[in-house]
N, C-alpha and C. Protein backbone atom coordinates (compact mmCIF):
# COMPACT_ATOMS: atom_id res chain seq x y z
N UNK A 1 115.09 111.02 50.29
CA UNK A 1 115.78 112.30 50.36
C UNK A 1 116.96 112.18 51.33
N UNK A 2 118.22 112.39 51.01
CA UNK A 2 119.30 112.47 51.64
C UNK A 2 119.21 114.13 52.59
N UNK A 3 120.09 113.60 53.81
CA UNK A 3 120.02 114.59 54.48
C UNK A 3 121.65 115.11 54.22
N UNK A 4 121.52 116.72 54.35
CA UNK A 4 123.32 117.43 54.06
C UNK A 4 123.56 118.07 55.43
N UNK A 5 124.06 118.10 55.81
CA UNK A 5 124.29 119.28 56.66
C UNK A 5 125.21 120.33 56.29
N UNK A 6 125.04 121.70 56.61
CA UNK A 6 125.93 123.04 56.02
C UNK A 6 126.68 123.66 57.07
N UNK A 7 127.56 123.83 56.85
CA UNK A 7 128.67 123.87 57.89
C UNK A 7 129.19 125.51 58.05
N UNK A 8 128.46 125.86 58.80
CA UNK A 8 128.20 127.49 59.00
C UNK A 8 127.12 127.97 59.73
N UNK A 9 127.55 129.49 60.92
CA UNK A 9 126.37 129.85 61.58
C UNK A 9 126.28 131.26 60.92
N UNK A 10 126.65 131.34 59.45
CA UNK A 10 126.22 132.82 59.28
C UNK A 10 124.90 132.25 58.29
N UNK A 11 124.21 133.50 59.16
CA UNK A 11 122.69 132.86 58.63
C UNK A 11 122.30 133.46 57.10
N UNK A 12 123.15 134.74 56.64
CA UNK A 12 123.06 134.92 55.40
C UNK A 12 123.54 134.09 54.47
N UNK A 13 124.25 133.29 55.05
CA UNK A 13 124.92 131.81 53.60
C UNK A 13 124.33 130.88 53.90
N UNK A 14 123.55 130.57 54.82
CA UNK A 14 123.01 129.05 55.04
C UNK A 14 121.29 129.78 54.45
N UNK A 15 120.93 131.08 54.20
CA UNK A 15 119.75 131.07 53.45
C UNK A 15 119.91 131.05 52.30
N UNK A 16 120.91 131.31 52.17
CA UNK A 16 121.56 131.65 50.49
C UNK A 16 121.59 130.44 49.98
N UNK A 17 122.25 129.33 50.25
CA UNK A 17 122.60 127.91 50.33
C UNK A 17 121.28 127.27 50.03
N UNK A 18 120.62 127.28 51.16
CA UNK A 18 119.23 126.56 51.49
C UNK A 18 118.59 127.25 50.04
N UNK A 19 118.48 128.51 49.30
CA UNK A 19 117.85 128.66 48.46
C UNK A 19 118.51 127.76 47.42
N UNK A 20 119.91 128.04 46.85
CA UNK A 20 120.11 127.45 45.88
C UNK A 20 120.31 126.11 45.78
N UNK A 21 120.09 125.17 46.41
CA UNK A 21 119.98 123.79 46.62
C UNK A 21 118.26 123.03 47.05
N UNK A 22 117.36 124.47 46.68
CA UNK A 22 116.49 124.01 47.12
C UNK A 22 115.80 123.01 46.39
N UNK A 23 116.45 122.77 45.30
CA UNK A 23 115.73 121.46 44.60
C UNK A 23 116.06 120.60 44.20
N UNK A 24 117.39 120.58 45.19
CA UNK A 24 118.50 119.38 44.82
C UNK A 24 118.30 117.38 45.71
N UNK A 25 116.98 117.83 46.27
CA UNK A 25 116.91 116.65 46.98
C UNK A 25 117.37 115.92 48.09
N UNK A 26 117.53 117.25 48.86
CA UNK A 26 118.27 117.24 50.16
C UNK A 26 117.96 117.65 50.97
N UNK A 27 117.63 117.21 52.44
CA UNK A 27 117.24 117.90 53.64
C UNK A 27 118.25 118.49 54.30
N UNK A 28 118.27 120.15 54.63
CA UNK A 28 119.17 120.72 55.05
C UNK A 28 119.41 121.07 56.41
N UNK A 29 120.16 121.30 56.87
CA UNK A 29 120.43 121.96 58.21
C UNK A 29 121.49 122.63 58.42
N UNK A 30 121.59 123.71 59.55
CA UNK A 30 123.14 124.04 59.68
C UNK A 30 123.59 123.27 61.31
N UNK A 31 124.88 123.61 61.19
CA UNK A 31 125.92 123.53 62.16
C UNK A 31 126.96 124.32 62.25
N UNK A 32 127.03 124.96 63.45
CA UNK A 32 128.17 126.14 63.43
C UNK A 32 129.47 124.97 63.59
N UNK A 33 130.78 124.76 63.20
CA UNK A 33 131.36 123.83 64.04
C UNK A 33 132.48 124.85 64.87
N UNK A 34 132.78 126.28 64.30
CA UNK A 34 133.49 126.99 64.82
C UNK A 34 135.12 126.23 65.00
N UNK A 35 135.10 126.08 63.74
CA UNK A 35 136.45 125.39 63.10
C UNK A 35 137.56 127.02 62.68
N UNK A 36 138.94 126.59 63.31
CA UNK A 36 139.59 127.36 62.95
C UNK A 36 139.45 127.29 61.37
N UNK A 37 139.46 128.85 60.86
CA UNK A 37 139.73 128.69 59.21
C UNK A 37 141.35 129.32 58.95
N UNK A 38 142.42 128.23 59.04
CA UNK A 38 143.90 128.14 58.99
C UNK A 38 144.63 128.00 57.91
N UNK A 39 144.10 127.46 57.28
CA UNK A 39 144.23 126.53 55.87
C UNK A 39 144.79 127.96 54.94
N UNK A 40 145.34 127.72 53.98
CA UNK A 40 146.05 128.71 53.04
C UNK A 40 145.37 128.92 51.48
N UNK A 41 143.98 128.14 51.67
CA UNK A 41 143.59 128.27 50.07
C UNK A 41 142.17 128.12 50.96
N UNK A 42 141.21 128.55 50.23
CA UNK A 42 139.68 128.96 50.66
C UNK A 42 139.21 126.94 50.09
N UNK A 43 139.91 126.31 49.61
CA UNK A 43 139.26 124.99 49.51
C UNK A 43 139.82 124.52 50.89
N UNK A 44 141.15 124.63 51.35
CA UNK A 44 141.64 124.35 52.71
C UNK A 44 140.20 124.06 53.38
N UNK A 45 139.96 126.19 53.85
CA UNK A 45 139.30 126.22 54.73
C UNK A 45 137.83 125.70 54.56
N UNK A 46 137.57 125.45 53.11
CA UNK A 46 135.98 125.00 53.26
C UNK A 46 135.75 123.49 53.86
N UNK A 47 137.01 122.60 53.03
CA UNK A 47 137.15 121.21 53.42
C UNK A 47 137.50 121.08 55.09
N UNK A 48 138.17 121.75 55.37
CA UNK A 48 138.02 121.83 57.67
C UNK A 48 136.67 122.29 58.08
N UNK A 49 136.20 122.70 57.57
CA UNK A 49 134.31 123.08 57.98
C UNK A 49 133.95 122.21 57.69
N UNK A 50 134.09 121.27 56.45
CA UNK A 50 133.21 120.33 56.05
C UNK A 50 133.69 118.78 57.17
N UNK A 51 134.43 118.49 56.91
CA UNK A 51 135.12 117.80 57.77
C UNK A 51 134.28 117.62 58.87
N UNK A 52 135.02 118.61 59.71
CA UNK A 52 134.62 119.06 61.21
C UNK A 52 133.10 118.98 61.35
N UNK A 53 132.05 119.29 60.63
CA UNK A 53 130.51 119.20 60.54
C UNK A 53 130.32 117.99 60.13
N UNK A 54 130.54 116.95 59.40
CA UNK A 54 130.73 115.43 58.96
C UNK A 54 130.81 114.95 60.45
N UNK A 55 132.40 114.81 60.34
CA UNK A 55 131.94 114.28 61.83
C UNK A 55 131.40 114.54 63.16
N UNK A 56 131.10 115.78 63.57
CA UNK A 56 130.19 116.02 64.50
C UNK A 56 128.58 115.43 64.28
N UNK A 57 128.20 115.71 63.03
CA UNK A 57 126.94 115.27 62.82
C UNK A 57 126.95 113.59 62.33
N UNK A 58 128.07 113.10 61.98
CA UNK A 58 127.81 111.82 60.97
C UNK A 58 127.17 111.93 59.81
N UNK A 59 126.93 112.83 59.21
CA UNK A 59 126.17 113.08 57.98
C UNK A 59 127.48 113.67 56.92
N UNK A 60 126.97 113.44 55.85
CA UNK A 60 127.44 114.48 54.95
C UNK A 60 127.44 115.63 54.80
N UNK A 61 128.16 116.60 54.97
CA UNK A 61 128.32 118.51 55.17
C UNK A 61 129.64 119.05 53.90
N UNK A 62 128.38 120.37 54.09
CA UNK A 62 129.17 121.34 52.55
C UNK A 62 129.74 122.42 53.75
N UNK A 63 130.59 122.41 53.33
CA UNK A 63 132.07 123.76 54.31
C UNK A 63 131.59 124.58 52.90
N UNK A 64 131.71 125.91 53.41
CA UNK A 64 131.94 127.10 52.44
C UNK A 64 133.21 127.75 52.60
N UNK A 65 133.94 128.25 51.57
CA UNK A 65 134.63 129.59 52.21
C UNK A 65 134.73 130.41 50.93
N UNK A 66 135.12 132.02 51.11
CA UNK A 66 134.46 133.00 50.38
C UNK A 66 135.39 134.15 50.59
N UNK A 67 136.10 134.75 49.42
CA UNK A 67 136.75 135.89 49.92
C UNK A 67 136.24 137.12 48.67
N UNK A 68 136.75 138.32 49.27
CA UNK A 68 136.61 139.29 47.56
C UNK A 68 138.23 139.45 48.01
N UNK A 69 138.49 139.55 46.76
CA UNK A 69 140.01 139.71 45.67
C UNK A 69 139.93 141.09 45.10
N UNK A 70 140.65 142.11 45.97
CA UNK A 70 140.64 143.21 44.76
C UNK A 70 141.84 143.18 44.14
N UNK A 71 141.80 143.31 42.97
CA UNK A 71 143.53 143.16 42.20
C UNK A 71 144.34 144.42 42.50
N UNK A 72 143.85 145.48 42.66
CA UNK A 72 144.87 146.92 42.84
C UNK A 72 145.38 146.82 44.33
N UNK A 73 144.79 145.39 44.84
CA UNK A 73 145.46 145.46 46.20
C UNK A 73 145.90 143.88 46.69
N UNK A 74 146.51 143.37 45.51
CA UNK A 74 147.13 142.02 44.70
C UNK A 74 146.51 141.17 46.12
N UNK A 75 144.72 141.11 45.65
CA UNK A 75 144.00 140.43 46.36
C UNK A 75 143.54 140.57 47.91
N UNK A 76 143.98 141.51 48.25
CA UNK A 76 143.51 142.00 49.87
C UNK A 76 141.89 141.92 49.52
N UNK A 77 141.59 141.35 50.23
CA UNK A 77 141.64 141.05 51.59
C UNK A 77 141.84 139.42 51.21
N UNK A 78 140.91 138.94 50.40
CA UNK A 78 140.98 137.66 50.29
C UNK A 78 140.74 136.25 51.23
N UNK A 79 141.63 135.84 51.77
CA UNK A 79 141.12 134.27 52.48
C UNK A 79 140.67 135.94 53.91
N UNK A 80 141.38 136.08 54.36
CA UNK A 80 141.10 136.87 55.65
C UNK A 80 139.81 137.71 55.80
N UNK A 81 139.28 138.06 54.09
CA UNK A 81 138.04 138.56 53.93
C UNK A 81 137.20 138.83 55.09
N UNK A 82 136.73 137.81 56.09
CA UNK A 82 135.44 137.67 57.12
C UNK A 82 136.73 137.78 58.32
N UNK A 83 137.64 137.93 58.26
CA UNK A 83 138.34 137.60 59.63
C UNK A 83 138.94 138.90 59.77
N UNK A 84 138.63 139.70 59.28
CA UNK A 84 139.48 140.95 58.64
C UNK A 84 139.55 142.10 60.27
N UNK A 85 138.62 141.77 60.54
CA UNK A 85 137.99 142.77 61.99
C UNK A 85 136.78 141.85 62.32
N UNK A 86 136.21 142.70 63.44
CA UNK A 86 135.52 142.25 64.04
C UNK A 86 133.74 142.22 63.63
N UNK A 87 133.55 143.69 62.61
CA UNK A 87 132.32 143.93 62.38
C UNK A 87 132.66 143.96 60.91
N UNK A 88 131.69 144.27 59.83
CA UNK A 88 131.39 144.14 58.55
C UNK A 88 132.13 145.60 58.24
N UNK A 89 131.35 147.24 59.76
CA UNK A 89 131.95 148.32 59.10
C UNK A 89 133.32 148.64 58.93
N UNK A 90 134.14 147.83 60.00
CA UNK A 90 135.43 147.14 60.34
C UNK A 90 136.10 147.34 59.28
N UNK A 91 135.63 146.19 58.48
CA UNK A 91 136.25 145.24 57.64
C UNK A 91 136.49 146.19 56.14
N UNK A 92 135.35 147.42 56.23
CA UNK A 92 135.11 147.93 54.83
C UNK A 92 135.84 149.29 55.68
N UNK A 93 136.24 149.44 56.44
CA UNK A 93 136.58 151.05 56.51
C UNK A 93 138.30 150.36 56.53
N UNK A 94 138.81 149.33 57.06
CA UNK A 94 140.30 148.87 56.13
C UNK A 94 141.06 148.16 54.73
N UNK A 95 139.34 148.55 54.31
CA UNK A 95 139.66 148.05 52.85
C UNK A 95 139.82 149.66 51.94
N UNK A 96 138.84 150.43 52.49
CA UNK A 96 138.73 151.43 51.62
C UNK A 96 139.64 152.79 52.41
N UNK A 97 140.45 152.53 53.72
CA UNK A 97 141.88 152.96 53.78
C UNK A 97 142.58 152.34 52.90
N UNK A 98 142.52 151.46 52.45
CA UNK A 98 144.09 151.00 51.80
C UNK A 98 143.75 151.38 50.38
N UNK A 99 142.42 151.43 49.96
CA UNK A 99 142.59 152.12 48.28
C UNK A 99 142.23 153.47 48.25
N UNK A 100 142.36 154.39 49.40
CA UNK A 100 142.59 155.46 49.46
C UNK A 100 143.12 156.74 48.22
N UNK A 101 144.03 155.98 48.19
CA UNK A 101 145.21 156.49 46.68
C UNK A 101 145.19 155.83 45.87
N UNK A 102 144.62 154.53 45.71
CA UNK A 102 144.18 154.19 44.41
C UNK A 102 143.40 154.43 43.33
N UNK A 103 143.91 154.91 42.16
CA UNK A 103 142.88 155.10 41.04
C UNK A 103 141.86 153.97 40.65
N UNK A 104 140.36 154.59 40.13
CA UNK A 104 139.73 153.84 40.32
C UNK A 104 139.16 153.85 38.73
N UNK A 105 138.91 152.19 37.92
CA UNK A 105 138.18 151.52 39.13
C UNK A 105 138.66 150.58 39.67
N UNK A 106 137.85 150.13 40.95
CA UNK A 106 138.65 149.40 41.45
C UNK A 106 138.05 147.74 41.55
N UNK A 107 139.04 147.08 40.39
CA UNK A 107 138.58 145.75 40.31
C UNK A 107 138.89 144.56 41.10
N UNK A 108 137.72 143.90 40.78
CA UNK A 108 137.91 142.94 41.93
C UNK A 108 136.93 141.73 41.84
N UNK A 109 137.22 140.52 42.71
CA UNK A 109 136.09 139.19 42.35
C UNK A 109 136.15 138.56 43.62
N UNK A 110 135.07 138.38 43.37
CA UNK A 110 134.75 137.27 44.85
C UNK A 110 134.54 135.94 44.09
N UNK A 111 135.34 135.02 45.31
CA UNK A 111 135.68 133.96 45.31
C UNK A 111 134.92 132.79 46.15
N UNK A 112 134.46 132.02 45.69
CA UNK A 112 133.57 130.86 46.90
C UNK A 112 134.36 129.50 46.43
N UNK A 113 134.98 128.54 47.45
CA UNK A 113 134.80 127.11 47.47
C UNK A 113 133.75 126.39 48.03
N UNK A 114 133.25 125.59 47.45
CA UNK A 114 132.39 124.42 48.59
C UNK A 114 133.12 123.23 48.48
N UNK A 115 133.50 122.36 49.68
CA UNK A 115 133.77 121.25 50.02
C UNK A 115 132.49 120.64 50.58
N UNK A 116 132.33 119.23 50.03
CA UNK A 116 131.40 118.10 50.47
C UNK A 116 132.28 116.99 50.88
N UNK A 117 132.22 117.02 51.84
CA UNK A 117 132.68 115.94 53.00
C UNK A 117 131.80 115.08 53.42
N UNK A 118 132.07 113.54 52.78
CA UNK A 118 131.00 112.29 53.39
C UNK A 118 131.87 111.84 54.47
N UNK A 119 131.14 111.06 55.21
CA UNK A 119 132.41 110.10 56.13
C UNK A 119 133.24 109.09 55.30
N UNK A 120 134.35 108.93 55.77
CA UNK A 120 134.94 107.99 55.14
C UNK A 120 135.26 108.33 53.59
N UNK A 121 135.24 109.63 53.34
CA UNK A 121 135.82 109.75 51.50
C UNK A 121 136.02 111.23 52.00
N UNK A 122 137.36 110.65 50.89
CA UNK A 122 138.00 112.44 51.25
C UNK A 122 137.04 113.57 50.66
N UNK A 123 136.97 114.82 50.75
CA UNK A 123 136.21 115.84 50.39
C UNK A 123 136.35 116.25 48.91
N UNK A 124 135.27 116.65 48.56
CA UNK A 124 135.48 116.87 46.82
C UNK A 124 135.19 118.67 47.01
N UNK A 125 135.65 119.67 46.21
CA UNK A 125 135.78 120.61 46.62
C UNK A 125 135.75 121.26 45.00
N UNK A 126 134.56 121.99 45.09
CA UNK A 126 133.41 122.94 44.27
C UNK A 126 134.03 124.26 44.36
N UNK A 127 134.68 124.84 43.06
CA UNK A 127 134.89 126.33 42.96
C UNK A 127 133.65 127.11 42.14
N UNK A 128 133.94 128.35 42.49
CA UNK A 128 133.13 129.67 41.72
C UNK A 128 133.34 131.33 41.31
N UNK A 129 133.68 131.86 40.72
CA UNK A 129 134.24 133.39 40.90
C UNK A 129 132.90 134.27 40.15
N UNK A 130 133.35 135.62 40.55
CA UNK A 130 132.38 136.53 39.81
C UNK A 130 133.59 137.67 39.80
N UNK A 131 133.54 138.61 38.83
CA UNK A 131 134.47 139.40 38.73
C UNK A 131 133.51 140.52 38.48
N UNK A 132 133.88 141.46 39.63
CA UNK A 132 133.19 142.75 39.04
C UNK A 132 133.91 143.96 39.78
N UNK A 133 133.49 144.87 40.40
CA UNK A 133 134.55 146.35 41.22
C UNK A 133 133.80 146.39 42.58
N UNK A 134 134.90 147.11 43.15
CA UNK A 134 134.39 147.28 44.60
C UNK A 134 133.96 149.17 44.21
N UNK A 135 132.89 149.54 44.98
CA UNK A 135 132.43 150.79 44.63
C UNK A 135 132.22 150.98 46.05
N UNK A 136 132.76 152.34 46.18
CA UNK A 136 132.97 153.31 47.56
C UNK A 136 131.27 153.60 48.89
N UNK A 137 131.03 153.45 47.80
CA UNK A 137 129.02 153.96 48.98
C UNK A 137 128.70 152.87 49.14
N UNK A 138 127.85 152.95 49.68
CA UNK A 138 127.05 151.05 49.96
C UNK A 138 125.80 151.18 49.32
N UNK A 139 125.66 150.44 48.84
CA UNK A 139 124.37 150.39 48.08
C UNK A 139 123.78 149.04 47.85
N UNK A 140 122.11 149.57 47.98
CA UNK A 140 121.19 148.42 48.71
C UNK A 140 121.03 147.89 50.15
N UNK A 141 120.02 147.44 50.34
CA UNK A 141 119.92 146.80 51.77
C UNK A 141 119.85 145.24 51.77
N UNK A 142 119.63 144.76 50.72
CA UNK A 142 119.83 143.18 50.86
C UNK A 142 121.68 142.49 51.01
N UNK A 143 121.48 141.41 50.84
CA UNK A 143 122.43 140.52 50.69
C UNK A 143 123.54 140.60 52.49
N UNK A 144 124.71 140.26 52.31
CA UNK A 144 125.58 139.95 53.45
C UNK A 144 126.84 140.50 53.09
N UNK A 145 127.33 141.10 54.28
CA UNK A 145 129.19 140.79 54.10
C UNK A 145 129.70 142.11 52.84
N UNK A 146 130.65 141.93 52.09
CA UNK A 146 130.35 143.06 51.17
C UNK A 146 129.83 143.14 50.18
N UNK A 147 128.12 142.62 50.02
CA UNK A 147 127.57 142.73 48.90
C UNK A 147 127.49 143.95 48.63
N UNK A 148 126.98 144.96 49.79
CA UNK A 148 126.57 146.44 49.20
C UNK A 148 127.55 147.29 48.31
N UNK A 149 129.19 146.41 48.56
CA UNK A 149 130.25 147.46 48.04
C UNK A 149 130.62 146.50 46.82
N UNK A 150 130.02 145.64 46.22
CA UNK A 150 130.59 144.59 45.26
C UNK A 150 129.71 145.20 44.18
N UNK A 151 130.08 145.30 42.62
CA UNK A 151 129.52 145.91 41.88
C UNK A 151 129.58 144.86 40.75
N UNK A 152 128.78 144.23 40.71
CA UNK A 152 128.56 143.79 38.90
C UNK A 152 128.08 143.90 37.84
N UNK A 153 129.13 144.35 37.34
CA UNK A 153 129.22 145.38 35.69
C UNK A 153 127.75 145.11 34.66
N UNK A 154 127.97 144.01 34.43
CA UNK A 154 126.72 143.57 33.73
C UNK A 154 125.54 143.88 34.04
N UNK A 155 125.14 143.32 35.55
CA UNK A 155 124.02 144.07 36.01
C UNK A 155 124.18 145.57 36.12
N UNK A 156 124.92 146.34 36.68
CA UNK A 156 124.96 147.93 36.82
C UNK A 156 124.48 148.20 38.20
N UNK A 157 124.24 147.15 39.32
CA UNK A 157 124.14 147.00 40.68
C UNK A 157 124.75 145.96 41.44
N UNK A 158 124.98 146.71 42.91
CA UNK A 158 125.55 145.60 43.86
C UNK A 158 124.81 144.25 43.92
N UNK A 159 125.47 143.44 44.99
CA UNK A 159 125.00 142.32 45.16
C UNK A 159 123.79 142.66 46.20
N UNK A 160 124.00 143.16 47.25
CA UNK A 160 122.51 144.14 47.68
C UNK A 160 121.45 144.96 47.24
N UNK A 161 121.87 145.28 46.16
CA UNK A 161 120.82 145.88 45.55
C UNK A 161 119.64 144.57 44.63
N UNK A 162 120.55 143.59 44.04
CA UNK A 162 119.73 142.38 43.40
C UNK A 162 118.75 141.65 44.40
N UNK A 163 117.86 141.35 44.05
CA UNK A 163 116.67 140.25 44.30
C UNK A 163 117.53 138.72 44.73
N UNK A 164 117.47 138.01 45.69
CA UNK A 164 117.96 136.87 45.72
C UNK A 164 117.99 136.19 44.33
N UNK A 165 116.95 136.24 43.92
CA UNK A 165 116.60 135.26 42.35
C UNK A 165 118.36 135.81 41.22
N UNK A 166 117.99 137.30 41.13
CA UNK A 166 118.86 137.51 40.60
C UNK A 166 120.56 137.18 41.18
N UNK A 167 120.73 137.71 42.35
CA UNK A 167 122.14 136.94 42.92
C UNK A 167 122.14 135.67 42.62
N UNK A 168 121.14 134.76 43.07
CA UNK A 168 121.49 133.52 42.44
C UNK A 168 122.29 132.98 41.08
N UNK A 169 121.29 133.99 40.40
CA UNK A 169 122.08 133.86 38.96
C UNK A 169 123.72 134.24 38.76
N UNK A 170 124.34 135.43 39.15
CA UNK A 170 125.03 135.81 39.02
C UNK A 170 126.28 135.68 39.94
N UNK A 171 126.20 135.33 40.78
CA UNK A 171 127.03 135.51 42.22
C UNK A 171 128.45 134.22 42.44
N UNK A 172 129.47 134.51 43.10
CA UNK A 172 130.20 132.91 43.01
C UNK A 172 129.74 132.13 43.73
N UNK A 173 128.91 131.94 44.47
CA UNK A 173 128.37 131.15 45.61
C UNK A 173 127.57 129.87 44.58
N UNK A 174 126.83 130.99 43.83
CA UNK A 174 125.82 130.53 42.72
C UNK A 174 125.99 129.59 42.07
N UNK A 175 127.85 130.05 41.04
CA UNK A 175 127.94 129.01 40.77
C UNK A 175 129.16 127.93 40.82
N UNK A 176 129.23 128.31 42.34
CA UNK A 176 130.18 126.45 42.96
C UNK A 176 129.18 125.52 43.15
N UNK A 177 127.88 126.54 43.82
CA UNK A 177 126.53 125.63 44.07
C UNK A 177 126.54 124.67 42.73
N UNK A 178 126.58 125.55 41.62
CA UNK A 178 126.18 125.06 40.31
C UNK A 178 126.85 123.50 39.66
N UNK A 179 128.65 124.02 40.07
CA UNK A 179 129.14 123.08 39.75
C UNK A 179 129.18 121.86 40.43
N UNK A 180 128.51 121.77 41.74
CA UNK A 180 128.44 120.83 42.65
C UNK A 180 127.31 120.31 42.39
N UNK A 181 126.22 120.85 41.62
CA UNK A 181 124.65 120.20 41.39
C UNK A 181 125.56 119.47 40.06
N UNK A 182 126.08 120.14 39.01
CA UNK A 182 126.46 119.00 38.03
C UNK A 182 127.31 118.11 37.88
N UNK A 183 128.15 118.11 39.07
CA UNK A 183 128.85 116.94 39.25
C UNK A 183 128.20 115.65 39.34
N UNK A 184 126.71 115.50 40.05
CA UNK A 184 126.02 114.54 40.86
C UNK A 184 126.86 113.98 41.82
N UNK A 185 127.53 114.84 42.23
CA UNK A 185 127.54 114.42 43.58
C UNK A 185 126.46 114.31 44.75
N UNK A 186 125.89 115.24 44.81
CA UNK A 186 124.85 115.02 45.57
C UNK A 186 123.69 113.71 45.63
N UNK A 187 123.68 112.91 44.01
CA UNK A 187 122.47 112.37 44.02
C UNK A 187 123.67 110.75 44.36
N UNK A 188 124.78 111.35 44.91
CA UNK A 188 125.18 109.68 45.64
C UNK A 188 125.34 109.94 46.98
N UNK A 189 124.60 110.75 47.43
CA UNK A 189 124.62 110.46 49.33
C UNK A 189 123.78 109.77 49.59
């Protein structure tokens, strides 16, 4: 069993993570590396997490990065998503000033890269989207970040309102995870 390390101290993505890789044959761990996220594209910033956790640990590490995209607000928040303010209510009371006057609904997708960074090989870098609306109340108590205000159509509930099992299925996290299990990349560490 190869060991990964995950390059992040938010503990809602490194459970999230740890679930959907749980049978990928890998011993996990995190590492905060508290890497500036500077970079201008969310693969930038996943590949400087990954990086930066590579070599601190010497192991192989997956960088994440993750924004929601609303289009009536030609992608606000986006890469700045988590950097937006300081708290989560922060972050959602200057999102939902700025669509104030916007007619609704109001669409939008969240975005995940994963970068896998070995030593010595440049980083290979895993996309994922989900497209669904941002909806005004919060709803549910599960999930992280703005699941409660993320709405996917298909299901007819937030990302907080779903069962992990079900986010798994549906979510972009889900499937960069996805496309990074079928690359086999993983089964050459």
């Amino acid at each position: 069993m190869g060991r990964l390390v995950i390059a992040s101290g938010n503990e809602g993505k490194l459970r999230e993570l740890g679930q959907l890789l749980s049978g990928a044959g890998v011993e996990l761990s995190g590492l905060d590396t508290s890497v500036a996220e500077d970079a201008d594209t969310y693969a930038g910033n996943a590949a400087l997490k990954a990086e930066a956790a590579a070599a601190a640990a010497g192991l192989p590490a997956l960088g994440d990065d993750s924004g929601l995209e609303v289009a009536p607000l030609d992608g606000f928040p986006g890469l700045r998503s988590a950097r937006l303010a300081a708290t989560q209510e922060e972050r959602e009371r200057l999102l939902f000033d700025r669509l104030a006057t916007v007619p609704r609904p109001w669409r939008a997708r969240f975005v995940c890269a994963l970068a896998l960074a070995v030593p010595g090989r440049p980083p290979l870098v895993f996309t994922g989207m989900r497209d669904g609306e941002v909806v005004e109340r919060r709803h549910g108590g599960g999930g992280f970040g703005y699941d409660p205000v993320f709405l996917v159509p298909e299901v007819g509930r937030t990302f907080a309102q779903m069962t992990q099992t079900e986010k798994n299925r549906w979510s972009h996290r889900a499937a960069a995870v996805r496309a990074l299990l079928e690359s086999g990349a993983l089964a050459r560490l």
